[in-house]
Protein backbone atom coordinates (compact mmCIF):
# COMPACT_ATOMS: atom_id res chain seq x y z
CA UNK A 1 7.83 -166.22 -217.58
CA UNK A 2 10.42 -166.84 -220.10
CA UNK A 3 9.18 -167.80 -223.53
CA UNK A 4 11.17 -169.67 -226.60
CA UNK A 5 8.95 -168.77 -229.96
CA UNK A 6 9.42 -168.99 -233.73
CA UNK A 7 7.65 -166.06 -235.27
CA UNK A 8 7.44 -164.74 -238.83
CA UNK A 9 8.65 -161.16 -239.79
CA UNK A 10 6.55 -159.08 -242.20
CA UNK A 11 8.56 -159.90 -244.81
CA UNK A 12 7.91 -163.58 -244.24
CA UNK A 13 11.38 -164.19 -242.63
CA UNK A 14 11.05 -167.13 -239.78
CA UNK A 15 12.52 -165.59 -236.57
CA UNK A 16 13.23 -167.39 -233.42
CA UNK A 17 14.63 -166.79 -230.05
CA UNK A 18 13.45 -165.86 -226.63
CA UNK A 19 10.84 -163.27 -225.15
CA UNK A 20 9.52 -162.54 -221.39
CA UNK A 21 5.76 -162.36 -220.64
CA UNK A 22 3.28 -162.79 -218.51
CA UNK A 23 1.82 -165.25 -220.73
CA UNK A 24 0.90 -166.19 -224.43
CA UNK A 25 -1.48 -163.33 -225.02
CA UNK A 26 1.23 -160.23 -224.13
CA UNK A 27 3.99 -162.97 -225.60
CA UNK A 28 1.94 -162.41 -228.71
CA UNK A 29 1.43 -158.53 -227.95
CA UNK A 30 5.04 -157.97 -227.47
CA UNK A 31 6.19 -159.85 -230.51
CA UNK A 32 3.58 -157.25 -232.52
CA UNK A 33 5.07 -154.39 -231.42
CA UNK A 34 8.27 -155.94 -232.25
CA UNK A 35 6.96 -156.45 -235.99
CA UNK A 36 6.89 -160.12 -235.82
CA UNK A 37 4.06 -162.70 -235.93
CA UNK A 38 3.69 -165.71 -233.44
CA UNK A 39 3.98 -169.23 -235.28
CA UNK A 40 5.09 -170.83 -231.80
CA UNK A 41 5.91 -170.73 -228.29
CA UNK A 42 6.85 -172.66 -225.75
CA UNK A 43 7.83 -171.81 -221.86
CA UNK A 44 10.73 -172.21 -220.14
CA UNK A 45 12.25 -172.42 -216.60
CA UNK A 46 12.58 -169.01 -215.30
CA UNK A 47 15.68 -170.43 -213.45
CA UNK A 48 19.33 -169.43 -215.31
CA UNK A 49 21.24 -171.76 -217.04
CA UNK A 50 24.86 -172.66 -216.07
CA UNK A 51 26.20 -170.16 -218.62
CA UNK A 52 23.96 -167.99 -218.73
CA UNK A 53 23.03 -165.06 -216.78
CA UNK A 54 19.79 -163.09 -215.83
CA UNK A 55 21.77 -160.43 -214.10
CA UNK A 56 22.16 -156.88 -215.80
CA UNK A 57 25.64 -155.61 -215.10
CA UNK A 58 27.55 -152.85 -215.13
CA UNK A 59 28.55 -153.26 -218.64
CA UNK A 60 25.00 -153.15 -220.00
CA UNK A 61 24.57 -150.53 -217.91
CA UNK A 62 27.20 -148.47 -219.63
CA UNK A 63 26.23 -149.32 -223.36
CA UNK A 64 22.47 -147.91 -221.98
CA UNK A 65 23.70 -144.57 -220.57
CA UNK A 66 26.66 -144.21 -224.00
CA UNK A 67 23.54 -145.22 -226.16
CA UNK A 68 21.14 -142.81 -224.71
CA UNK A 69 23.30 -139.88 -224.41
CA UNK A 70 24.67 -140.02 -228.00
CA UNK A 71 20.94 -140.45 -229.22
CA UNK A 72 19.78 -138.01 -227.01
CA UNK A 73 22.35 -135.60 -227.69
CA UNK A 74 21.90 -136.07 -231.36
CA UNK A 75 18.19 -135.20 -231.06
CA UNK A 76 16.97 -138.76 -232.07
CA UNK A 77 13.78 -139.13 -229.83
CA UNK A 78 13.49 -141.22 -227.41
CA UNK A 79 11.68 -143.53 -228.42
CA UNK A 80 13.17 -144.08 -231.57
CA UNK A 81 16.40 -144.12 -229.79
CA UNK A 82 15.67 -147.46 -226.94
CA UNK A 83 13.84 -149.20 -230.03
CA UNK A 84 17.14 -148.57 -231.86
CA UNK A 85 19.03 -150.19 -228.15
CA UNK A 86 16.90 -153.03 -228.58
CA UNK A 87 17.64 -154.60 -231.69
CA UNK A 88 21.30 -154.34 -230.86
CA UNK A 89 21.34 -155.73 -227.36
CA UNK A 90 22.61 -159.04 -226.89
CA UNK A 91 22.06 -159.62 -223.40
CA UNK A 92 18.41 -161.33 -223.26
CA UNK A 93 17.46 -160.00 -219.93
CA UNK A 94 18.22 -156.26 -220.41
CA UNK A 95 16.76 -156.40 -223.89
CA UNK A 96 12.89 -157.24 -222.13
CA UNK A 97 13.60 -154.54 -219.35
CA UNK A 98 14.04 -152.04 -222.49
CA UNK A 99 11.21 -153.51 -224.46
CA UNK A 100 8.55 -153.30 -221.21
CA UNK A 101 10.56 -149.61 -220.93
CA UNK A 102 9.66 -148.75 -224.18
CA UNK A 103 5.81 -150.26 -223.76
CA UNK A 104 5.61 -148.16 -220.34
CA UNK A 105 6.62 -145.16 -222.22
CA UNK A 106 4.25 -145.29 -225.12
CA UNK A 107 1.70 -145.89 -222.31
CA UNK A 108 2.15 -142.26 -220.98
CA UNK A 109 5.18 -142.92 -218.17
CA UNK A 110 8.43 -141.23 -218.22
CA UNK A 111 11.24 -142.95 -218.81
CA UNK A 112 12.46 -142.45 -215.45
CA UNK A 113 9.39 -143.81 -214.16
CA UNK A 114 9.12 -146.77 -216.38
CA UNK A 115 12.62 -147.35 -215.70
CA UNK A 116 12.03 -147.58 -211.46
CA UNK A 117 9.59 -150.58 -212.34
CA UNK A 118 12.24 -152.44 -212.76
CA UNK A 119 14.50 -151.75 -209.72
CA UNK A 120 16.71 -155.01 -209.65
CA UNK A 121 18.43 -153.01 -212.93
CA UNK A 122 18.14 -149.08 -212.28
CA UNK A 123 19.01 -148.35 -208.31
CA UNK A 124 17.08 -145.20 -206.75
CA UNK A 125 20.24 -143.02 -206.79
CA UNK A 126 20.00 -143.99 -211.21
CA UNK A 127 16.30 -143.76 -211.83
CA UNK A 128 16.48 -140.42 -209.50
CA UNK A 129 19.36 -139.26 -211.84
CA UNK A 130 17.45 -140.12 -215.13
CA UNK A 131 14.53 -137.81 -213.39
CA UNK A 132 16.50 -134.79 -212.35
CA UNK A 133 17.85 -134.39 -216.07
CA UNK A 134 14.26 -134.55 -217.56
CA UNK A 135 13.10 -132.15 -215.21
CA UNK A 136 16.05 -129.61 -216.23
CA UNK A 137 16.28 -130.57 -219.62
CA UNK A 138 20.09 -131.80 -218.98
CA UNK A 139 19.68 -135.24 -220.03
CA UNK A 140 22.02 -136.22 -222.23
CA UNK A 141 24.26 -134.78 -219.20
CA UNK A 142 23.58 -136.37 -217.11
CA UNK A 143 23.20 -140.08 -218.79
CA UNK A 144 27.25 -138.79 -219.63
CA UNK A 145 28.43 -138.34 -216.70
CA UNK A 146 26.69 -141.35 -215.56
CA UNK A 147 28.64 -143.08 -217.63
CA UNK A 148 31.72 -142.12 -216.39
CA UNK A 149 30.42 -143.03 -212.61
CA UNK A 150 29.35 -146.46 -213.30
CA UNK A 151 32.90 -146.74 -215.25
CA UNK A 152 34.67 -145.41 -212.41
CA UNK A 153 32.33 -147.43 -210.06
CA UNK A 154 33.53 -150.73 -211.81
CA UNK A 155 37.57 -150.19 -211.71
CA UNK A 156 37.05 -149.43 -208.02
CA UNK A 157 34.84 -152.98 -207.71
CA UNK A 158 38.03 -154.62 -209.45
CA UNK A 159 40.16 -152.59 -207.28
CA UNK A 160 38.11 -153.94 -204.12
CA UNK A 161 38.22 -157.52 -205.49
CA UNK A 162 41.99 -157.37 -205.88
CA UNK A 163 42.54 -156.69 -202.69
CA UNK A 164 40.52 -158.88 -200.92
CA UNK A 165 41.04 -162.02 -203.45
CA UNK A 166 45.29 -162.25 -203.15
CA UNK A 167 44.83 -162.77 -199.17
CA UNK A 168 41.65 -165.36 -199.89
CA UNK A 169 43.84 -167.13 -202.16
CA UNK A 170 47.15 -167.31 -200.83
CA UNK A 171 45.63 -168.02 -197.21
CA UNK A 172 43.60 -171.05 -199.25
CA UNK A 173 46.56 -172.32 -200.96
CA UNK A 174 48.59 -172.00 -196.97
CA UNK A 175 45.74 -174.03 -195.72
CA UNK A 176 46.02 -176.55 -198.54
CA UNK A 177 49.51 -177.31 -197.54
CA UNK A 178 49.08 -177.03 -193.45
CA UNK A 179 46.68 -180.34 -194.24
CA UNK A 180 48.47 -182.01 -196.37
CA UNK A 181 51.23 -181.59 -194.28
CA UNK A 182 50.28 -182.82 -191.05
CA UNK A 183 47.46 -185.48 -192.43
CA UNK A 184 49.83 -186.91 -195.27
CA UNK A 185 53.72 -186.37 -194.90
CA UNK A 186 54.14 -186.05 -190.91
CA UNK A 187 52.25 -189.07 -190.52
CA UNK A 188 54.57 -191.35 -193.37
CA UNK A 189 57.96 -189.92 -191.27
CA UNK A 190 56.65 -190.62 -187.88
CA UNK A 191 57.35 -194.53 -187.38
CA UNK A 192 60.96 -193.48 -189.04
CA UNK A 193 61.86 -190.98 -186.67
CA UNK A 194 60.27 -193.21 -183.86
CA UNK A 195 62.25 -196.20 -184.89
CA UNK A 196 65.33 -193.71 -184.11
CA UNK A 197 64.77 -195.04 -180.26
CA UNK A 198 65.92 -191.28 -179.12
CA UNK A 199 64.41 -188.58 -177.18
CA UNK A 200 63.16 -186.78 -179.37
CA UNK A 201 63.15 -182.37 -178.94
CA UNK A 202 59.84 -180.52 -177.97
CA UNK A 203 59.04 -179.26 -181.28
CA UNK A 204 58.92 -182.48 -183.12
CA UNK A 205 56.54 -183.83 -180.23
CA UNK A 206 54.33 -181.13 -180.58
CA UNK A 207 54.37 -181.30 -184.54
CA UNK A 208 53.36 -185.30 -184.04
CA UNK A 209 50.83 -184.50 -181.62
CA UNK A 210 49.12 -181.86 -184.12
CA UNK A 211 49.60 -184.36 -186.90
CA UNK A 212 47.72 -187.22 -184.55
CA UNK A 213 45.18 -185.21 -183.38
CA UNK A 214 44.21 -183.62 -187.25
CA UNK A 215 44.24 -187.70 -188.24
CA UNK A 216 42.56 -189.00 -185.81
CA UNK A 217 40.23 -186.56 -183.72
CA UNK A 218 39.78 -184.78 -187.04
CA UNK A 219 36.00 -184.97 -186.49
CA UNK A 220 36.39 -182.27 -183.18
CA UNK A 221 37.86 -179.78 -185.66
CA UNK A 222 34.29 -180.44 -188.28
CA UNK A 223 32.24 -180.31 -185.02
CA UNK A 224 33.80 -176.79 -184.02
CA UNK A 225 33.97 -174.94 -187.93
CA UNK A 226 29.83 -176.31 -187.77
CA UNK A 227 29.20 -175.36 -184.13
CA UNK A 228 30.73 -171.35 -185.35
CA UNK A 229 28.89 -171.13 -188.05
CA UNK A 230 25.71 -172.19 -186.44
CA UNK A 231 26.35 -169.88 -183.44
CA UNK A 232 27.25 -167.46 -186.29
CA UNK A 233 23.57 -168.01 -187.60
CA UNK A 234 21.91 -167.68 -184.63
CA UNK A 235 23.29 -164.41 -183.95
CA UNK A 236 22.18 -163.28 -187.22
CA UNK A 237 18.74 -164.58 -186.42
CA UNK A 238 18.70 -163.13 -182.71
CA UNK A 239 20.14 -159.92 -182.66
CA UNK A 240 18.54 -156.78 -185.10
CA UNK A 241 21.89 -154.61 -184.76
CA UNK A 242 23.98 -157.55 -186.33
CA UNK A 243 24.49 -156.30 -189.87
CA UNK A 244 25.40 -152.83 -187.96
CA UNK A 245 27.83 -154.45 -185.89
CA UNK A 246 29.15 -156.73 -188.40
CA UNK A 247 29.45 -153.71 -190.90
CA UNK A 248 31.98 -151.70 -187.82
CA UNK A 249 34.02 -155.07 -187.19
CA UNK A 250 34.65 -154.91 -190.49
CA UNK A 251 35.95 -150.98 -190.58
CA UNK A 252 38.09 -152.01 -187.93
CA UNK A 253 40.27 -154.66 -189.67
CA UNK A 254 43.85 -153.86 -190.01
CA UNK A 255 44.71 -152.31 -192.95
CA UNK A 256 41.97 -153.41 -195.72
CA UNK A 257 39.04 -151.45 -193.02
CA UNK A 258 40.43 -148.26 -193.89
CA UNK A 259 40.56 -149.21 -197.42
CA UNK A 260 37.22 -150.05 -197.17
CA UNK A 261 35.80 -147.24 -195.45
CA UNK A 262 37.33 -145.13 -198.38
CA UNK A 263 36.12 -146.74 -201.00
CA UNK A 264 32.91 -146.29 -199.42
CA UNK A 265 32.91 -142.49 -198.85
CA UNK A 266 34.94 -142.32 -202.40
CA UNK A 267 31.54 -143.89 -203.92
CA UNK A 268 29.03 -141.39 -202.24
CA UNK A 269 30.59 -138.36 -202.78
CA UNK A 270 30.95 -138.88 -206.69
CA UNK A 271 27.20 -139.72 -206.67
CA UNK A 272 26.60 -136.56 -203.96
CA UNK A 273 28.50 -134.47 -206.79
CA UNK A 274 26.04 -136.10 -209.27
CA UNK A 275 23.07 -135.69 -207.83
CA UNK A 276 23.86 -132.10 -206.64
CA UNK A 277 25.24 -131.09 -210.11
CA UNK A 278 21.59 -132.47 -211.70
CA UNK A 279 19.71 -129.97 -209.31
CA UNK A 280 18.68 -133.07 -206.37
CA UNK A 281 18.10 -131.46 -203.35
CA UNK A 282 20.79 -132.08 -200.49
CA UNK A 283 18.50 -133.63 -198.15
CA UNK A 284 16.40 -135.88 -201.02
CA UNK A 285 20.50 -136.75 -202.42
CA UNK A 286 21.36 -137.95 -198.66
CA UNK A 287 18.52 -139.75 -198.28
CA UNK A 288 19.09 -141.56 -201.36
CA UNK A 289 22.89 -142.00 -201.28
CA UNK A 290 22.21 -144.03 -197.67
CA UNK A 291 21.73 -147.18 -199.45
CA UNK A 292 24.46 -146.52 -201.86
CA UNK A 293 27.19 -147.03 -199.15
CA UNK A 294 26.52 -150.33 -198.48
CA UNK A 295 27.30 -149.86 -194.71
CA UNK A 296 25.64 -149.65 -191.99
CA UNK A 297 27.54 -147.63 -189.75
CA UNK A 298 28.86 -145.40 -192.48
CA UNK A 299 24.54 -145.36 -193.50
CA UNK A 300 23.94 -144.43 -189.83
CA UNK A 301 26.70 -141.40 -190.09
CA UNK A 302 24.79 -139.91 -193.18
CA UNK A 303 21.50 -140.10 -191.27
CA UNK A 304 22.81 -138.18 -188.55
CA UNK A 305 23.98 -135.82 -190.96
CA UNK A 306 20.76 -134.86 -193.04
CA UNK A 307 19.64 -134.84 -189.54
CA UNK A 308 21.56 -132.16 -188.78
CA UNK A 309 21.73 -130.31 -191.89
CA UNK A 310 17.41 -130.50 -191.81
CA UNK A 311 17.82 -128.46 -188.47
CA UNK A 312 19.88 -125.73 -190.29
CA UNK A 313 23.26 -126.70 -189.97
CA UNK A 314 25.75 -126.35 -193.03
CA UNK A 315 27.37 -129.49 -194.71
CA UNK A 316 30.56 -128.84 -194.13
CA UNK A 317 29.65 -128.32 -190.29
CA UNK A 318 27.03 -131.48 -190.20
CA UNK A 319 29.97 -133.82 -191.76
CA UNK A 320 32.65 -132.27 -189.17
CA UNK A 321 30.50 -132.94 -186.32
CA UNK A 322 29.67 -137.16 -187.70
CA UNK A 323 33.71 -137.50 -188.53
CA UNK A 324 32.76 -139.19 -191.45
CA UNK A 325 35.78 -137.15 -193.53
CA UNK A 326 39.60 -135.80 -192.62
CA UNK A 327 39.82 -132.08 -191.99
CA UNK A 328 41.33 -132.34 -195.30
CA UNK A 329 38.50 -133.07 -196.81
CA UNK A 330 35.68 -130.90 -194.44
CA UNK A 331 37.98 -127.55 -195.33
CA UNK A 332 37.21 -128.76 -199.61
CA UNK A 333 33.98 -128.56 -198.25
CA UNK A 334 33.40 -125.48 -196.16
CA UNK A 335 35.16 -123.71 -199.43
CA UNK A 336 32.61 -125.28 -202.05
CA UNK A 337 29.22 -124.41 -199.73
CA UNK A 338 30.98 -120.94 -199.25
CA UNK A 339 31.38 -120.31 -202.94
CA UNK A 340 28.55 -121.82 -204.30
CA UNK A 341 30.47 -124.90 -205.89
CA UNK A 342 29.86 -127.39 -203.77
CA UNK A 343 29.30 -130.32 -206.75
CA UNK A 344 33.21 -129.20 -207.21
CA UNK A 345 34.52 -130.10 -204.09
CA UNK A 346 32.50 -133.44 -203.66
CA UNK A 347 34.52 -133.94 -207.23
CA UNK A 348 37.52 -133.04 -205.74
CA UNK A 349 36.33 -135.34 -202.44
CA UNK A 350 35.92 -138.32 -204.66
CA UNK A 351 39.37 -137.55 -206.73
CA UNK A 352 41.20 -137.70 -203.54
CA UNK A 353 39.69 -140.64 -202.49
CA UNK A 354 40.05 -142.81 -205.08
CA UNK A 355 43.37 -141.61 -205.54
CA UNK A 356 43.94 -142.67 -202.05
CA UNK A 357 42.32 -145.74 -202.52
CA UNK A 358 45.07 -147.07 -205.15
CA UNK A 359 47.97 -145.77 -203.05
CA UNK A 360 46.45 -147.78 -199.91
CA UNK A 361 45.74 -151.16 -201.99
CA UNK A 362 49.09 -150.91 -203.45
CA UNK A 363 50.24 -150.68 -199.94
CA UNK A 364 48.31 -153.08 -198.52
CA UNK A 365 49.36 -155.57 -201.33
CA UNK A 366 53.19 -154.53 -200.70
CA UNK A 367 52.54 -155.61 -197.34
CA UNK A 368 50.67 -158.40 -197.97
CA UNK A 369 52.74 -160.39 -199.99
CA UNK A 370 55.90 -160.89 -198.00
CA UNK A 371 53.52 -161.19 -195.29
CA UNK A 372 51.91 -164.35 -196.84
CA UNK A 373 55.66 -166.11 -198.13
CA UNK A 374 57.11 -165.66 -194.80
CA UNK A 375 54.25 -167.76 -192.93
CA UNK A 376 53.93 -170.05 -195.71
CA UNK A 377 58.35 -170.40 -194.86
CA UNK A 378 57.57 -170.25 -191.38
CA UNK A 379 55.13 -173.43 -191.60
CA UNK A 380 57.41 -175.66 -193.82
CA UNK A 381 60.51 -174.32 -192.34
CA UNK A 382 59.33 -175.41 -188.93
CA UNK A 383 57.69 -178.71 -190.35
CA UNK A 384 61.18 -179.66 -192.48
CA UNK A 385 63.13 -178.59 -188.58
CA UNK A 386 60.96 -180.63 -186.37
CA UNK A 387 61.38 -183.35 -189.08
CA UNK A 388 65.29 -182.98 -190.12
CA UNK A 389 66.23 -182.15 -186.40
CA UNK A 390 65.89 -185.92 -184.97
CA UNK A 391 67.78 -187.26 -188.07
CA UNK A 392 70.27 -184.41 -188.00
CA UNK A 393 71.23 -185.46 -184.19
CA UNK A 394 71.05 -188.96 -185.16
CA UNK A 395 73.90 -188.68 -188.01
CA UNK A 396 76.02 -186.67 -185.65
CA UNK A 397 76.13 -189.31 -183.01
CA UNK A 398 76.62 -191.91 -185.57
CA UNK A 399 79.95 -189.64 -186.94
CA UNK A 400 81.14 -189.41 -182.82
């Protein structure tokens, strides 16, 4: 429950602002160990505001693992180091996860563990992370080079969104003019071009016809968009291999699948090179990283694969045998398992990929642009034809 309070500091300063808690007695507790004294409280609605978000981001998640590292690195304890993150946070949300972090702690918990109470902020492949570099005294390590993952993580989310949100809006904006065209302007020059008492050519019949049935049977088209989406539904309901089947339709889309399935495999092996690098076994790091993908075909190649490699096959082998990489990328690595740098090659993997990745979105995009302007001409070059053409003919005879 989310708490609004006015509290006094020790030096007698008023302080207000806003606190979680499970009620007013650990509202109270928390504002102690806090150094502040409870004057008043009163709850709120758990539910966000319209400018105001609960969700902990990537960002936050950066200034943690920068914070941490630099502390960490400095020999600052720990402690010392998240009460230090927690009077400079400004996001309200993450600065309760770090104060019930830091309570968890001083309870007895490592930080890894408090952290996987809260698992909505620190995914399993994070909190495992966090773990792997207590255990091997390489944390500051590996909170670094989890910064530069969840950096590299975020330009290939804006990289995603870029190239799915310029065929979104262009298609929207070719939509918006399809109805205005046929329910707005084809239906003022109708009478006028039927006034013309002429036969009139095939395409401006059909182009009237269109236009008459979007005006006037316009409630067929609702009925069929709500009649896909409901039989959309119900297969999501009905059938237990939809997200599966969805998750290959969408590898299969022209162009933008195999950008997808790239930035997919570019994601787990950086955090396979992670997780090897911090000493995670192979099988616990596959096991992990099946989640990570965030589909469920690529999620079923990766089982089949720590399948494999649990019966005593090698990576490079186990990966060959799924096709879940180009022999390009198998023979990077066959070379790491044979020379005992195999956290190198899944570096090298994930440089490829994401290099890769850029080169197909910018192609894509190239594509995808003159794509979009030469249907949007097609549509009003037909439209302006089937309009112009009856009036053209018209004029000519008029001339004769």
């Amino acid at each position: 429950m989310l708490f609004k309070y006015r509290a006094i500091d020790q030096e007698g300063l008023t302080v207000r602002g806003k606190l979680e808690a499970s009620n007013v007695v650990d509202l109270e507790a928390r504002l102690v160990k806090l150094g502040l004294f409870l004057i008043q409280e009163q709850a709120l609605s758990d539910s966000p505001s319209l400018f105001t978000s609960k969700k902990v981001g990537r960002k936050e998640l950066i200034t943690f693992c920068f914070h941490m590292e630099q502390m960490t690195r400095a020999g600052v304890p720990l402690l010392e180091g998240l009460t230090d993150l927690r009077d400079t946070l400004e996001h309200p949300r993450f600065r309760d996860v770090i104060a019930n972090i830091i309570e968890d702690i001083e309870g007895g918990l490592q930080m890894s563990q408090a952290m996987a109470n809260h698992p909505a902020v620190f995914a399993p492949v994070f909190v495992n992370l966090i773990q792997a570099g207590e255990a091997t005294g390489r944390l500051p390590d590996v909170l670094k080079n989890l910064v530069d993952t969840i950096k590299w993580q975020d330009e290939l989310a804006a990289q995603t969104k870029k190239l799915l949100m310029y065929p979104l809006f262009v298609g929207s904006v070719v939509g918006g003019v399809v109805i205005f065209l046929m329910t707005w302007l084809v239906p003022q020059l109708v009478k006028f071009i039927q006034s013309m008492q002429q036969e009139l050519p095939w395409n401006t019949r059909l182009l009237i016809a269109i236009s008459d049935f979007m005006v006037h049977q316009w409630w067929v088209i609702v009925l069929a968009i709500v009649g896909t989406v409901a039989a959309w539904a119900l297969w999501k309901v009905s059938d237990p291999r939809y997200q599966f089947k969805v998750d290959k339709l969408k590898l299969k889309l022209p162009f933008i699948g195999a950008v997808l399935e790239k930035i997919m495999l570019a994601r787990f092996a950086n955090y396979f090179a992670l997780m090897y690098d911090a000493g995670i076994a192979i099988l616990d790091s596959l096991k992990i990283l099946e989640g990570v993908v965030g589909n469920k075909v690529v999620e079923q190649g990766l089982k089949d694969v720590r399948a494999q490699i649990g019966e005593g096959q090698g990576v490079a082998a186990s990966f060959e045998r799924v096709r879940l990489f180009p022999p390009l990328v198998i023979r990077m690595l066959r070379v790491g398992e044979s020379t005992g740098a195999l956290d190198k090659s899944l570096q090298n993997v994930s440089y490829f990929y994401n290099r890769d990745v850029k080169e197909s979105i910018e192609k894509v995009q190239a594509l995808i642009e003159p794509a979009m302007t030469v249907l949007l001409g097609f549509i009003l070059g037909s439209v302006m034809l089937s309009v112009l053409g009856p009036i053209y003919d018209l004029l000519t005879k008029i001339k004769t």
